[in-house]
N, C-alpha and C. Protein backbone atom coordinates (compact mmCIF):
# COMPACT_ATOMS: atom_id res chain seq x y z
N UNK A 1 63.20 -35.34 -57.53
CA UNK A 1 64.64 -35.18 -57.62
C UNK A 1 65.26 -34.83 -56.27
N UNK A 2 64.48 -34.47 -55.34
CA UNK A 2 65.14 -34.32 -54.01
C UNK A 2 65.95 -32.98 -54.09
N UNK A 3 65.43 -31.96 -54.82
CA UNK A 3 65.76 -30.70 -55.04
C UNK A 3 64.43 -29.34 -54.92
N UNK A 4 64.95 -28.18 -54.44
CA UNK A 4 63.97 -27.41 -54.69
C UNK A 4 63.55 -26.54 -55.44
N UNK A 5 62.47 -26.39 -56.00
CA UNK A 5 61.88 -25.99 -57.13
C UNK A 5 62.45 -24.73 -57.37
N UNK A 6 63.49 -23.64 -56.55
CA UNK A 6 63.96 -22.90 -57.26
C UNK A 6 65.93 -23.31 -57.91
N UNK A 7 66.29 -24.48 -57.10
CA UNK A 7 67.18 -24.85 -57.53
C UNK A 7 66.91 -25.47 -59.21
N UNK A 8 65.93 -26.15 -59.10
CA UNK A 8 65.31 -26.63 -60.75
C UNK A 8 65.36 -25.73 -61.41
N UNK A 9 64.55 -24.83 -61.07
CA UNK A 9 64.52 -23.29 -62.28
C UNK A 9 66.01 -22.88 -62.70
N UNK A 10 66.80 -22.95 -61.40
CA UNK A 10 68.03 -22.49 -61.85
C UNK A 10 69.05 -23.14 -63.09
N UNK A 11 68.75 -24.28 -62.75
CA UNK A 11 69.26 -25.71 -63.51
C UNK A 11 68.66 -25.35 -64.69
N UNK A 12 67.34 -25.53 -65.30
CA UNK A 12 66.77 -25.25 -66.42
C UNK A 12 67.56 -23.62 -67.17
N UNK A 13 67.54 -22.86 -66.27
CA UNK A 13 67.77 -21.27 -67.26
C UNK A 13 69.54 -21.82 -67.43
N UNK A 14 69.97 -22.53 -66.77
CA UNK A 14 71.56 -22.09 -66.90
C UNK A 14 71.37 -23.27 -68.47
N UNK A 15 71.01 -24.45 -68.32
CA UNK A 15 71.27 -25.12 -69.30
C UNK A 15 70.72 -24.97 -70.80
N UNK A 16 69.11 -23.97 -70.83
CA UNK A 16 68.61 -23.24 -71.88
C UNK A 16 70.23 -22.14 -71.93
N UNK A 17 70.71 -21.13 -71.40
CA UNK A 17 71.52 -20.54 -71.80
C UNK A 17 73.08 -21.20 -72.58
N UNK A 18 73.46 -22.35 -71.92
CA UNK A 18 74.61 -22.82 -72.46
C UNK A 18 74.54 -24.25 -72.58
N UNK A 19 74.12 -24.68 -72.44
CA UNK A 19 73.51 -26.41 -72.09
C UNK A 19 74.93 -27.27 -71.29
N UNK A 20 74.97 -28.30 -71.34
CA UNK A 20 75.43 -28.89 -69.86
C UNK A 20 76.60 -28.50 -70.19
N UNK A 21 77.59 -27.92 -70.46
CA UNK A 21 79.10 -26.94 -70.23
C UNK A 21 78.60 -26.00 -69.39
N UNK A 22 77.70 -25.51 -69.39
CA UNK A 22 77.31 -24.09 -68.38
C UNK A 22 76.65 -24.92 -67.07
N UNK A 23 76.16 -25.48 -67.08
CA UNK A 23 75.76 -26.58 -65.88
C UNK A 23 77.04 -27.49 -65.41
N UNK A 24 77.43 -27.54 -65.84
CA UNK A 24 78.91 -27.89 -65.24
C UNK A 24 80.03 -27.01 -64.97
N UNK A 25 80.11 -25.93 -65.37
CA UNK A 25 81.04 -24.71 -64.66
C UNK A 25 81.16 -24.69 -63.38
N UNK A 26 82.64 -24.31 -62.45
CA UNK A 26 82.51 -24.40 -61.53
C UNK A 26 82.46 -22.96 -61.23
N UNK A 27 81.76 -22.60 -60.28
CA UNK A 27 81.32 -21.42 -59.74
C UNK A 27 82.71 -21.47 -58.51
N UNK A 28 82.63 -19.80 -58.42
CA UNK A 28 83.79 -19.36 -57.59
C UNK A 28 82.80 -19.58 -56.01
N UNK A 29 83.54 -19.72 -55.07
CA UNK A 29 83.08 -19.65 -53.78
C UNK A 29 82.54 -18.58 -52.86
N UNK A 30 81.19 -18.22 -52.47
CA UNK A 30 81.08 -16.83 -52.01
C UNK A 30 81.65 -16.85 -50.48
N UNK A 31 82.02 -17.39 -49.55
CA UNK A 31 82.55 -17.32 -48.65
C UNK A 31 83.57 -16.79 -48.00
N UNK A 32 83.20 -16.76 -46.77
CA UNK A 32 84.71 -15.19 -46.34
C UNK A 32 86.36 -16.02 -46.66
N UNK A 33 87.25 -14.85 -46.92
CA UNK A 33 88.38 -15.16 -47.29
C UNK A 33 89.23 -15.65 -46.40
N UNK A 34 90.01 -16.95 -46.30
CA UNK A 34 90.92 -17.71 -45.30
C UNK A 34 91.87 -16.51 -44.58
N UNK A 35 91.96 -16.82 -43.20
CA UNK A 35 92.84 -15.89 -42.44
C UNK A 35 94.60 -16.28 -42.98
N UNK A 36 94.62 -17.16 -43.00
CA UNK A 36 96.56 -17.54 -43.62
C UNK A 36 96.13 -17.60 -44.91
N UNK A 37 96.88 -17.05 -45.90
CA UNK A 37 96.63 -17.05 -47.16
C UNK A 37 97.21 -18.26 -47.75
N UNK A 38 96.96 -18.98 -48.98
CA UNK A 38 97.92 -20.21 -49.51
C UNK A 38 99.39 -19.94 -49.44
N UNK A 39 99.23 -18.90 -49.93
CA UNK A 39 101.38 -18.73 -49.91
C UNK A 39 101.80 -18.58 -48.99
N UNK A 40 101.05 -18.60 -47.81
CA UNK A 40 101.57 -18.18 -46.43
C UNK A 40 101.71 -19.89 -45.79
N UNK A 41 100.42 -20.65 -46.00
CA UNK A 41 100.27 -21.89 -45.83
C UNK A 41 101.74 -23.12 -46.50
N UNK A 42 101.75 -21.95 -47.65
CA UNK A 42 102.95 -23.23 -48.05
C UNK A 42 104.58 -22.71 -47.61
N UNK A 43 104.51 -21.66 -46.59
CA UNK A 43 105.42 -21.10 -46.43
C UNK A 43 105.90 -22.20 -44.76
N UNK A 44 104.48 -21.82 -44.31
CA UNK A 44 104.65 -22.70 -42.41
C UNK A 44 104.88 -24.23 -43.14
N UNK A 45 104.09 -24.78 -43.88
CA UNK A 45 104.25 -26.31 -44.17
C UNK A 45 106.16 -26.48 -43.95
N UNK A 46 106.74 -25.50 -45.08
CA UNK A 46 108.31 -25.53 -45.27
C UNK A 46 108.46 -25.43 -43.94
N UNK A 47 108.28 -24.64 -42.96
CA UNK A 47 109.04 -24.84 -42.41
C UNK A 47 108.70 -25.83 -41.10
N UNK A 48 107.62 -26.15 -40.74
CA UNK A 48 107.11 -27.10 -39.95
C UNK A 48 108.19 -28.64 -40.11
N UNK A 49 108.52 -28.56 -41.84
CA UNK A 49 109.24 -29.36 -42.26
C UNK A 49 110.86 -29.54 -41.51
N UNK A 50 111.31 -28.29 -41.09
CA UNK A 50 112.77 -28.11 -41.04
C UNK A 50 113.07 -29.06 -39.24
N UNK A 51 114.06 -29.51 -39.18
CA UNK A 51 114.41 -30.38 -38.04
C UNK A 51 114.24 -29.50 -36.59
N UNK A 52 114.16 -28.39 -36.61
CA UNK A 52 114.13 -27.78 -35.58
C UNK A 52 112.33 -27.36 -34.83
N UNK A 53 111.97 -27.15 -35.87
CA UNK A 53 110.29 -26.98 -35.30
C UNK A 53 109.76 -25.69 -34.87
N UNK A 54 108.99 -25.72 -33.84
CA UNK A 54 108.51 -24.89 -33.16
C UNK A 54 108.26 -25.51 -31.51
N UNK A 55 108.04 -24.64 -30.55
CA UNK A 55 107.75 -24.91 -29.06
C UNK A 55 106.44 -25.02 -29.15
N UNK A 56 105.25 -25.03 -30.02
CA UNK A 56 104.23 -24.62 -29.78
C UNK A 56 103.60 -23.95 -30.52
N UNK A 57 102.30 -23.77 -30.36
CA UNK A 57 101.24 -22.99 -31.87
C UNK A 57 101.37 -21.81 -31.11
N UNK A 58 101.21 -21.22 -29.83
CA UNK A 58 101.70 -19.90 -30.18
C UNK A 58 102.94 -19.99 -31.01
N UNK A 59 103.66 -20.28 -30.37
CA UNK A 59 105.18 -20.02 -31.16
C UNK A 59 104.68 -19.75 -32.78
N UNK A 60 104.17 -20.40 -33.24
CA UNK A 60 103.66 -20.82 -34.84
C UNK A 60 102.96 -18.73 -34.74
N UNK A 61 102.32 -18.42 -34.03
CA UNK A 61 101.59 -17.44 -33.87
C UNK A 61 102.46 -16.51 -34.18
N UNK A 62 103.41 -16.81 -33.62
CA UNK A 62 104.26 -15.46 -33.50
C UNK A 62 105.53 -15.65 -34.53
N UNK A 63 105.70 -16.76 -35.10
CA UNK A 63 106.07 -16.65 -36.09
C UNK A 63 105.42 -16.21 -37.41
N UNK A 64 104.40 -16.39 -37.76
CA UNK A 64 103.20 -16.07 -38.27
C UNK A 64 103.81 -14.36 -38.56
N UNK A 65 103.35 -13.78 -37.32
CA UNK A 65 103.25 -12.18 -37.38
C UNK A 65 104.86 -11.75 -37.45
N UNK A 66 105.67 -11.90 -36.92
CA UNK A 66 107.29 -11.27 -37.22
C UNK A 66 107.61 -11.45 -38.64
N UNK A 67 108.01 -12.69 -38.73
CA UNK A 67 107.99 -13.46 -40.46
C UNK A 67 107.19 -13.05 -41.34
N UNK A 68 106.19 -13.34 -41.43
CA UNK A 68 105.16 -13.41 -42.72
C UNK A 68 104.17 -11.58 -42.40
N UNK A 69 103.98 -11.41 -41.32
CA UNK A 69 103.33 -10.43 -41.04
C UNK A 69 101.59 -10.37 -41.00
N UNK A 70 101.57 -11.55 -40.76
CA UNK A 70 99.88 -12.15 -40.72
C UNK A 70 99.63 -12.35 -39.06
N UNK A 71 98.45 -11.43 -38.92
CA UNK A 71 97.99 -11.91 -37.05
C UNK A 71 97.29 -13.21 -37.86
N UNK A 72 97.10 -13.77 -36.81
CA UNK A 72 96.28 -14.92 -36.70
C UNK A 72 95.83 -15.75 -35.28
N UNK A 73 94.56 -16.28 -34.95
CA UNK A 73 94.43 -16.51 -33.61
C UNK A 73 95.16 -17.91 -33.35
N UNK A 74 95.10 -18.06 -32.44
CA UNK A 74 95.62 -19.67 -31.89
C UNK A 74 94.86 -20.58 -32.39
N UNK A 75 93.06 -20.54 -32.21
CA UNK A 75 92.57 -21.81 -32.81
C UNK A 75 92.38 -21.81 -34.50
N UNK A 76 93.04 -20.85 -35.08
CA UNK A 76 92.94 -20.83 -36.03
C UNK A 76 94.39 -21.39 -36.67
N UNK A 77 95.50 -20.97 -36.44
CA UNK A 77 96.66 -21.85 -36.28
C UNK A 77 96.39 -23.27 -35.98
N UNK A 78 95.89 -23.34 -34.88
CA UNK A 78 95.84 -25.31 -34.50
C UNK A 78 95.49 -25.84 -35.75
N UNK A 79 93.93 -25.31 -35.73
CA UNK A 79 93.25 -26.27 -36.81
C UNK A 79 94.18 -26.17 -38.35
N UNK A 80 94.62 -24.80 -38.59
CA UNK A 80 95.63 -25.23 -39.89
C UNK A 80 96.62 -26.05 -39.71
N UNK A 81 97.54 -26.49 -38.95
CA UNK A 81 98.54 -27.17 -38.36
C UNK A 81 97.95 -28.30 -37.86
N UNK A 82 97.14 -28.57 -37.48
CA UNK A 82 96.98 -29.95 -37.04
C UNK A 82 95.71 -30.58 -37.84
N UNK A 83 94.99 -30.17 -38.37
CA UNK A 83 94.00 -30.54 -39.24
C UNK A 83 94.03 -30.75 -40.98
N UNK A 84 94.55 -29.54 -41.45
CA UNK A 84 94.65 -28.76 -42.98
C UNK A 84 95.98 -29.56 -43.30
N UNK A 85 96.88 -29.57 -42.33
CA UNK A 85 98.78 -29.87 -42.73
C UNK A 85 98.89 -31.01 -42.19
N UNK A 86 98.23 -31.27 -41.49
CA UNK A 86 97.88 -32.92 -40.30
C UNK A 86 99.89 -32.89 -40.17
N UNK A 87 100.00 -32.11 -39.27
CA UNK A 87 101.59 -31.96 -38.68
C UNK A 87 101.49 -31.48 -37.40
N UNK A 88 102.63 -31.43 -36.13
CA UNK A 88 102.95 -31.28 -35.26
C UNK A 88 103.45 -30.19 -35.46
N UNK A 89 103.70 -29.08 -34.30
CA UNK A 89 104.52 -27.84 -34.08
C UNK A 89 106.34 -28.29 -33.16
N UNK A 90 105.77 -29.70 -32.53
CA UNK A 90 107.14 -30.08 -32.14
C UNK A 90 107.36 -31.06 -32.65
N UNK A 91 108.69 -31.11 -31.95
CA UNK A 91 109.82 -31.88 -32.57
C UNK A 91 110.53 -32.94 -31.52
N UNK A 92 110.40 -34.44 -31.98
CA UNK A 92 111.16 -35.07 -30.72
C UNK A 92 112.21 -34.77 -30.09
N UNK A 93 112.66 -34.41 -28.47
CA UNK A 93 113.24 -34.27 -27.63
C UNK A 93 114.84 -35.28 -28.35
N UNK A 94 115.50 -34.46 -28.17
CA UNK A 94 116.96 -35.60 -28.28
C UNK A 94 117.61 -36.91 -27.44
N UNK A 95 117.81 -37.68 -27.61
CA UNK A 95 118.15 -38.60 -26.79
C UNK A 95 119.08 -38.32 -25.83
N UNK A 96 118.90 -38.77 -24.80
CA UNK A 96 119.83 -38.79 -23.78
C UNK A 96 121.35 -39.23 -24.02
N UNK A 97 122.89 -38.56 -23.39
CA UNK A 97 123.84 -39.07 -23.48
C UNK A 97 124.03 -40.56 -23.27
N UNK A 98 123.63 -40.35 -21.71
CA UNK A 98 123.72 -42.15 -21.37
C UNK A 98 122.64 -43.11 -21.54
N UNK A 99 121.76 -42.76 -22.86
CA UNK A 99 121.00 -43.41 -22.99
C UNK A 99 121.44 -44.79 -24.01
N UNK A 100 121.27 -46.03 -23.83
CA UNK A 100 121.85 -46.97 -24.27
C UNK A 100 120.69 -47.39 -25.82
N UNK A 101 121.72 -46.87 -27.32
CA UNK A 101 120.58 -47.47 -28.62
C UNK A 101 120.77 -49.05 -28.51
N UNK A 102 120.73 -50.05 -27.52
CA UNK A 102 120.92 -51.36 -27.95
C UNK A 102 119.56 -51.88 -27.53
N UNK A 103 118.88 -51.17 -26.70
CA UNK A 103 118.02 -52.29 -26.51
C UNK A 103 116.79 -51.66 -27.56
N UNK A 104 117.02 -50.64 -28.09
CA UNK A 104 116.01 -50.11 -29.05
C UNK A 104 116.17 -50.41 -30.63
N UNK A 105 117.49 -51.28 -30.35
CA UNK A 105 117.45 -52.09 -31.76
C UNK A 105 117.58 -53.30 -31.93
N UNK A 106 117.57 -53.97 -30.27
CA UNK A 106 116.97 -55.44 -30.62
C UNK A 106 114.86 -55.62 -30.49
């Protein structure tokens, strides 16, 4: 089976105890707890959303801690923001006055 003989044992006692409903339960995750919490996550998404942005993942940083009141490091920000949310911290630059929209709409 390409498994090891104490993973088998395990498989066998869980399914003698409840049979395949208990072998199919999903087990909670033992792993350390995320530095931005979800509600915090769906808080930056909103506003990552809004037309104005941010200058930057510090910026995101330090919004982070004033706002929400969560430290958090920089590469830990990036990778939520640019990986987890697959979004930018900026926002395109405005067009120029004398910039001419004709040749960008032929």
């Amino acid at each position: 089976m390409g498994r090891h003989r104490a993973t088998l044992h395990e498989w066998l006692r869980l399914y003698r105890q409840g049979g395949s409903a208990e072998l199919l339960k999903r087990k909670t995750p033992s792993g350390r707890r995320r530095a931005i919490p979800a509600w915090a996550e769906k808080a930056l998404h909103l506003r990552l959303e809004e037309p104005q942005g941010f200058d930057g993942y510090q910026a995101i940083c330090d919004w982070l801690e004033s706002q929400l009141a969560i430290e958090a490091k920089y590469k830990t920000v990036h990778k939520l923001v640019y990986y987890r949310l697959q979004s930018s911290p900026k926002v395109p630059r405005p067009v120029s006055v004398e910039h001419s929209c004709e040749p960008l709409e032929a």
